[in-house]
N, C-alpha and C. Protein backbone atom coordinates (compact mmCIF):
# COMPACT_ATOMS: atom_id res chain seq x y z
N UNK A 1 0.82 -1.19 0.00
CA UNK A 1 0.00 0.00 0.00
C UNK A 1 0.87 1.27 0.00
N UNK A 2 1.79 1.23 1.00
CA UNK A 2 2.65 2.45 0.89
C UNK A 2 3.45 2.59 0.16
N UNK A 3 4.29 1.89 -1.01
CA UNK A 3 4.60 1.91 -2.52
C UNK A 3 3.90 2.11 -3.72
N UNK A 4 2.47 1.81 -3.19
CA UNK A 4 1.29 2.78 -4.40
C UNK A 4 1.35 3.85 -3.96
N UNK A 5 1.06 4.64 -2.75
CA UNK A 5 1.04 5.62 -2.22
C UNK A 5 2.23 6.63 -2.91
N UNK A 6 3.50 6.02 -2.45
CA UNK A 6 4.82 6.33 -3.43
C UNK A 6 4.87 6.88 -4.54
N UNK A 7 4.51 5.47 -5.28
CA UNK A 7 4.47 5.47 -6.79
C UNK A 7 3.45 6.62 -7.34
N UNK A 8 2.26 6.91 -6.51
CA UNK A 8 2.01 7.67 -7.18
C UNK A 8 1.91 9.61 -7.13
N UNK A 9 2.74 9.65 -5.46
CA UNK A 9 3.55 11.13 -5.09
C UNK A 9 4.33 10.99 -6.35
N UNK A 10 5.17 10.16 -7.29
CA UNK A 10 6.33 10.69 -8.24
C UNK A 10 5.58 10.68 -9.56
N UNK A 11 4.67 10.24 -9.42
CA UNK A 11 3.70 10.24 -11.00
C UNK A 11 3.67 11.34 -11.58
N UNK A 12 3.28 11.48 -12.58
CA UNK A 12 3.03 12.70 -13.62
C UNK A 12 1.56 12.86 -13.36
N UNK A 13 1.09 13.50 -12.38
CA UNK A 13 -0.45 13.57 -12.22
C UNK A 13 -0.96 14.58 -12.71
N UNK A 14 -0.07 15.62 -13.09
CA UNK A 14 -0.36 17.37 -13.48
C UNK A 14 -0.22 17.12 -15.02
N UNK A 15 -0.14 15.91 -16.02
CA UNK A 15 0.58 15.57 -17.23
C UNK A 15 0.95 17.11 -18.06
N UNK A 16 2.09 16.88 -17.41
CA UNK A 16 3.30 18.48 -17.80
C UNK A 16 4.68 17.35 -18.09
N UNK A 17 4.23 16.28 -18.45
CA UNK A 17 5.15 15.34 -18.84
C UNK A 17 6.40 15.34 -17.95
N UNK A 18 6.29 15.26 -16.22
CA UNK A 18 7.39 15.67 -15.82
C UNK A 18 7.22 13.86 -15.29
N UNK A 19 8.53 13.34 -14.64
CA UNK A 19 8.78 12.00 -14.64
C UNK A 19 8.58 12.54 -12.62
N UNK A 20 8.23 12.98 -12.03
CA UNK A 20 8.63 13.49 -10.56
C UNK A 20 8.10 14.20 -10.56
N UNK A 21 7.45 14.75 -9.04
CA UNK A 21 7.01 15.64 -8.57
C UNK A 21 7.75 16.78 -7.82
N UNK A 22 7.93 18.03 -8.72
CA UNK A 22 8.78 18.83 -8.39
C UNK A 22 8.04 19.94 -7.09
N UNK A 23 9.19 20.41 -6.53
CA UNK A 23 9.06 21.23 -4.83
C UNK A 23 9.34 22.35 -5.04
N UNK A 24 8.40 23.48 -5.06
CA UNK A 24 9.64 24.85 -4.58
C UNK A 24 10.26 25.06 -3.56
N UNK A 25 11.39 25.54 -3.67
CA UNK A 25 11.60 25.83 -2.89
C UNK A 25 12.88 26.77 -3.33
N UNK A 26 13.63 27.27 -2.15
CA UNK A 26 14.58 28.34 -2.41
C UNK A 26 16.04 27.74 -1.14
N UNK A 27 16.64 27.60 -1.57
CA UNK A 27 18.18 26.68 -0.72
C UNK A 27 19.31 27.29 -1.35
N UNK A 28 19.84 28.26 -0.76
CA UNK A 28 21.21 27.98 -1.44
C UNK A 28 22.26 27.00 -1.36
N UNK A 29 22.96 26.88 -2.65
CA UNK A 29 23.98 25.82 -3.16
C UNK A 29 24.89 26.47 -3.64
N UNK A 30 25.90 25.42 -4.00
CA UNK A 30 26.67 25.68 -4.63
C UNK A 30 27.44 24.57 -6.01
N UNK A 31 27.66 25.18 -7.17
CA UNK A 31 27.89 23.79 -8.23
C UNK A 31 29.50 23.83 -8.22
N UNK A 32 30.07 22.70 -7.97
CA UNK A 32 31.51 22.54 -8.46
C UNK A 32 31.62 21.69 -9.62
N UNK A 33 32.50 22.26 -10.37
CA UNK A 33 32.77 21.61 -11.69
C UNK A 33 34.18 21.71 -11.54
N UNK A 34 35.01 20.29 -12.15
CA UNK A 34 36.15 20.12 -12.54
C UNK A 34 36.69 21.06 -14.02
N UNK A 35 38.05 22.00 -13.57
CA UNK A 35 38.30 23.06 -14.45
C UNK A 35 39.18 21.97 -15.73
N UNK A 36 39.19 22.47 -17.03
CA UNK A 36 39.60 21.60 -18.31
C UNK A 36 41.11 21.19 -17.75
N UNK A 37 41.67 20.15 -18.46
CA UNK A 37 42.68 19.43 -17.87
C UNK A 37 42.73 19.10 -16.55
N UNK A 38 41.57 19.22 -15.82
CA UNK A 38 42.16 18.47 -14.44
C UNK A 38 42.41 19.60 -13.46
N UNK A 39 42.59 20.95 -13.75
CA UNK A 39 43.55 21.96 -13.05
C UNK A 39 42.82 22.42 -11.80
N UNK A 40 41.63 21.44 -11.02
CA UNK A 40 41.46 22.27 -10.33
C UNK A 40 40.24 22.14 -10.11
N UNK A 41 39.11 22.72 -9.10
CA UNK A 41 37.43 22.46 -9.00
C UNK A 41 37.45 24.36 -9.18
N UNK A 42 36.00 24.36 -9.61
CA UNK A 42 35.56 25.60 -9.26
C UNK A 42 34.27 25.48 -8.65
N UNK A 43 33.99 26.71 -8.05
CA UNK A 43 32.96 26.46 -7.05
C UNK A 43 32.63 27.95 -7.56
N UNK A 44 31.05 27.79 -7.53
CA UNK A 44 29.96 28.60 -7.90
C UNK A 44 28.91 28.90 -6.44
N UNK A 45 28.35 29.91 -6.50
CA UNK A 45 26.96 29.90 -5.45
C UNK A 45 25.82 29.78 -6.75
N UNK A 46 25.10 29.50 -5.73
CA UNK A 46 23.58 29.36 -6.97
C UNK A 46 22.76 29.01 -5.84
N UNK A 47 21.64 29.39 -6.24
CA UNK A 47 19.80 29.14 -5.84
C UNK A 47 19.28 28.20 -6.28
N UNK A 48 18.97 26.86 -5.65
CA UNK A 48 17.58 26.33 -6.42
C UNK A 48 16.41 26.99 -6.03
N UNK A 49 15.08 26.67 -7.09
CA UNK A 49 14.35 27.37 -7.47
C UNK A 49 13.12 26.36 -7.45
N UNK A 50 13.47 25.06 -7.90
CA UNK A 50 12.66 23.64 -7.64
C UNK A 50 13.23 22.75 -7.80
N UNK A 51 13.04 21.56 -7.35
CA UNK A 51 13.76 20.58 -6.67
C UNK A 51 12.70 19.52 -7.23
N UNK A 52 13.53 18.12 -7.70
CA UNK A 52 12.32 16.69 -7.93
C UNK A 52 13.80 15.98 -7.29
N UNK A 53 13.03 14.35 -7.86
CA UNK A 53 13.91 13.64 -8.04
C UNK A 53 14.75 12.65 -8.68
N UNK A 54 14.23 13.57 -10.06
CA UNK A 54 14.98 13.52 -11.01
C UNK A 54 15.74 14.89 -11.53
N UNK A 55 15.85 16.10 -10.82
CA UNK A 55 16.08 17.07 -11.35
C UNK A 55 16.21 18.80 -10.78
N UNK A 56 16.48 19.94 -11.39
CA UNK A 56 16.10 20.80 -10.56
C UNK A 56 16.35 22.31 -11.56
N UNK A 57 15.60 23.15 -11.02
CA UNK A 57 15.92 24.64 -11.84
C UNK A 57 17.00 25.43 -10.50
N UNK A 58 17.84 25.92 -11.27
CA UNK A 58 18.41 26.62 -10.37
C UNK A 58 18.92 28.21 -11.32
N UNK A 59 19.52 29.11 -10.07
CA UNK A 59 19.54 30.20 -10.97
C UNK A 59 21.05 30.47 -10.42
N UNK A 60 22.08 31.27 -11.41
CA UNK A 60 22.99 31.53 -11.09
C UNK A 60 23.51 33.07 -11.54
N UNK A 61 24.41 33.69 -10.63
CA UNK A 61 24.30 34.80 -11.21
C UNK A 61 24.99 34.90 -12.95
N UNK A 62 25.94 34.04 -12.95
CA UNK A 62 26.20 34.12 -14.58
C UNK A 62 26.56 32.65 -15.15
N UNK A 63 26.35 31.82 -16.37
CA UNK A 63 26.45 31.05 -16.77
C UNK A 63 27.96 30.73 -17.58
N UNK A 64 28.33 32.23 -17.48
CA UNK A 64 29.76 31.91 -19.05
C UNK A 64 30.58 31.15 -18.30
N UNK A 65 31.60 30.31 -19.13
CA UNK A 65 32.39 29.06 -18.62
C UNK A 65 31.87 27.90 -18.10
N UNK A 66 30.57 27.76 -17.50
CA UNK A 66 29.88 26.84 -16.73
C UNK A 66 30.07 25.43 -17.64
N UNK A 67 30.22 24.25 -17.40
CA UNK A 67 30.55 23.08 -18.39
C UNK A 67 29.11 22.41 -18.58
N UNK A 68 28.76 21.68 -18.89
CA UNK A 68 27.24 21.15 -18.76
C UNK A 68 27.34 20.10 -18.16
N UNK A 69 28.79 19.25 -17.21
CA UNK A 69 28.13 18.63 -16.26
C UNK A 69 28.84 18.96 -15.08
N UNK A 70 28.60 19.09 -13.77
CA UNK A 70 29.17 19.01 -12.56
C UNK A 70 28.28 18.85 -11.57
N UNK A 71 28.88 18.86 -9.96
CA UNK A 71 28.15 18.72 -9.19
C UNK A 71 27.48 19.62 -8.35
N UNK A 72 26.14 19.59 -7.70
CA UNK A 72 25.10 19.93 -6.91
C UNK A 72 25.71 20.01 -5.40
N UNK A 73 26.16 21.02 -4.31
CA UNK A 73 25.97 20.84 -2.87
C UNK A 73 25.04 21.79 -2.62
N UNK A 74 24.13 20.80 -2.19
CA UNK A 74 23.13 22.00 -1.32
C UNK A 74 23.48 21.99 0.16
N UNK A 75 23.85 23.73 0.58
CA UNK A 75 24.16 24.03 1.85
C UNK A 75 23.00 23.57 2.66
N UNK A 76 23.59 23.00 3.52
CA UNK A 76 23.53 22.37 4.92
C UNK A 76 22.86 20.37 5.01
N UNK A 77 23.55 19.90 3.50
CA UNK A 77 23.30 18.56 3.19
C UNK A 77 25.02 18.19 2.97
N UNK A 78 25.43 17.08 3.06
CA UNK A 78 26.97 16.44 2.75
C UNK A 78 26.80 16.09 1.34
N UNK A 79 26.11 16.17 0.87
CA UNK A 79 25.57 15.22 -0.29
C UNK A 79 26.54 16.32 -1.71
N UNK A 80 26.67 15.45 -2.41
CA UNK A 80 27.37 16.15 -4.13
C UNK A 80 26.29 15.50 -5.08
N UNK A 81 25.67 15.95 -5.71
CA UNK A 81 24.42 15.33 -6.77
C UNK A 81 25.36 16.03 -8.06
N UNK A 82 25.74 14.89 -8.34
CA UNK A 82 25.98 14.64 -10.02
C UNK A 82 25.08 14.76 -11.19
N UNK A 83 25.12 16.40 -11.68
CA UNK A 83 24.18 17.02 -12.57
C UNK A 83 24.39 17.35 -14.39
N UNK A 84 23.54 16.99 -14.94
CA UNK A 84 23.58 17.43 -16.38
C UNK A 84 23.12 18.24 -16.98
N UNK A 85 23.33 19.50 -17.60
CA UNK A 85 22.55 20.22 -17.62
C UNK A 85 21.72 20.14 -18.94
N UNK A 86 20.20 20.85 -18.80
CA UNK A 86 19.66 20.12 -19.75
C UNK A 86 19.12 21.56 -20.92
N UNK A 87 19.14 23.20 -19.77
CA UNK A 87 18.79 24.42 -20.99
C UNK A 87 19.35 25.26 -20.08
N UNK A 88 19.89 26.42 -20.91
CA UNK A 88 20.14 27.00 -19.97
C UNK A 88 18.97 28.36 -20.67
N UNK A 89 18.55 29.46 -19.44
CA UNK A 89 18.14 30.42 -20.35
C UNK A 89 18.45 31.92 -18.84
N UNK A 90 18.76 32.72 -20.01
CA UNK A 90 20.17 33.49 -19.29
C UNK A 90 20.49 33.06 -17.93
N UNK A 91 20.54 33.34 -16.82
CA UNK A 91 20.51 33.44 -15.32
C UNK A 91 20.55 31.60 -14.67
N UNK A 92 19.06 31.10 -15.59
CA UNK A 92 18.78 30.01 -15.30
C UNK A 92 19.31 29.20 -15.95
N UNK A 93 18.79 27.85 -14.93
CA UNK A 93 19.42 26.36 -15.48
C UNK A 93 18.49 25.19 -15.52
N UNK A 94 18.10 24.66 -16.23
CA UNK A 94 17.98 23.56 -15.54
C UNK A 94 18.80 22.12 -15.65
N UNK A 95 18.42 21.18 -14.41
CA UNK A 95 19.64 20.19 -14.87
C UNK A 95 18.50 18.65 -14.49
N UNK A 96 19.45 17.66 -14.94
CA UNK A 96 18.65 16.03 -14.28
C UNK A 96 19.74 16.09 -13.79
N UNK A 97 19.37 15.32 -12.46
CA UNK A 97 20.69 14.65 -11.74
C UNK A 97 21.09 13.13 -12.84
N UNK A 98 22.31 12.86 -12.73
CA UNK A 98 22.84 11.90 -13.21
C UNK A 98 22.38 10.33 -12.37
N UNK A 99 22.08 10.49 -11.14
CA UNK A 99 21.60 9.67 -10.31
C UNK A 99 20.34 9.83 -9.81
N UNK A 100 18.94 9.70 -9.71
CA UNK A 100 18.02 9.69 -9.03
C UNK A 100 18.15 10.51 -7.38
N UNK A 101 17.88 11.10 -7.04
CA UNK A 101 18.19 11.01 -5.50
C UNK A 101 17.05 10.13 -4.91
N UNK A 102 17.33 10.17 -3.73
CA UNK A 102 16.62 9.27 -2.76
C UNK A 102 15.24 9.82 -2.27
N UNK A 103 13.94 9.53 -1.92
CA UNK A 103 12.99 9.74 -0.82
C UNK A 103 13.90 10.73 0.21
N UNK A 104 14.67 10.36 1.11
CA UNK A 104 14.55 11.10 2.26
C UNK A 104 15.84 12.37 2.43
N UNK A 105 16.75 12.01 1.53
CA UNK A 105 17.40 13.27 0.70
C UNK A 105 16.43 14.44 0.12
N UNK A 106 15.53 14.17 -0.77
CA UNK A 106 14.48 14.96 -0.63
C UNK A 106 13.73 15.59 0.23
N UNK A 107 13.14 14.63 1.14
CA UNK A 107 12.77 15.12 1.90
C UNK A 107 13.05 16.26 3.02
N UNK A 108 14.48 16.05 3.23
CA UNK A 108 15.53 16.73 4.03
C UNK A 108 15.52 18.43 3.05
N UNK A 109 15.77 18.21 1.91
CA UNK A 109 16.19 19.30 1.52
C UNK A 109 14.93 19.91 1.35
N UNK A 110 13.53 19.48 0.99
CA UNK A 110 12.29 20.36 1.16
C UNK A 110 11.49 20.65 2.30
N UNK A 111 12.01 19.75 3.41
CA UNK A 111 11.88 20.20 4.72
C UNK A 111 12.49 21.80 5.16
N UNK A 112 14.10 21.17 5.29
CA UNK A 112 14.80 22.49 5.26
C UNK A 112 14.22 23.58 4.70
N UNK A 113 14.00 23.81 3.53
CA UNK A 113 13.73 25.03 3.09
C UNK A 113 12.36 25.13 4.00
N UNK A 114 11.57 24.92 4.06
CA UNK A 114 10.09 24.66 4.88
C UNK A 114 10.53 25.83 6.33
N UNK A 115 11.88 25.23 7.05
CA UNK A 115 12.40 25.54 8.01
C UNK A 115 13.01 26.96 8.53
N UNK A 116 13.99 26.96 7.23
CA UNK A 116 14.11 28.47 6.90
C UNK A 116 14.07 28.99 6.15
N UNK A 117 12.92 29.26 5.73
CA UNK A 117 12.12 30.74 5.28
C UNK A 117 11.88 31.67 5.91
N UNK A 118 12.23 32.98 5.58
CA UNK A 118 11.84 33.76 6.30
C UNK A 118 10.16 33.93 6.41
N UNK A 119 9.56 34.66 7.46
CA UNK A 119 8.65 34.87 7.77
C UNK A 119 7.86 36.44 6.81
């Protein structure tokens, strides 16, 4: 019963052809990408904007140099989500994670935001 229940929180019930049920929310992160030859990580700040679990919009203040794949830390998770990016349009991004995330990784990070928001 509670895997139908599941199965059908990630459904496409809104048919906006999305594979997951996406969250707003607002978290800052940050994307590190490995610099060409090896030389190095760079680290970005960025906003997500919505969150699934397959995926996410995020906004950054500028896109030039950005590679189209690296990784996802969202502040105050340990976690690195291995991302692809899939459009960019100026500011914004969106990406699929390379891996699914989990139920309660999710949960954590749309809690959090839940948590602190300002009032």
């Amino acid at each position: 019963m509670a895997e139908q229940a599941l199965a059908s929180l990630h459904s496409d019930t809104a048919g906006h052809g999305r594979k997951a049920e996406r969250f707003a929310v607002s978290r800052a992160s940050r994307i590190l990408s490995v610099n060409p030859a090896l030389a190095g990580i760079s680290i970005r700040s960025c906003h997500i904007l919505d969150i699934s679990r397959v995926g996410a919009t995020i906004n950054l203040v500028t896109t030039i140099g950005l590679p189209d794949h690296y990784y996802l830390n969202i502040i105050g998770t340990s976690n690195r989500i291995g991302c692809a990016e899939i459009y960019r349009n100026g500011s914004r991004i969106g990406v699929k994670f390379i891996k699914e995330i989990d139920d309660e990784l999710l949960h954590v990070i749309v809690r959090g935001d839940f948590f602190t928001k300002a009032i």
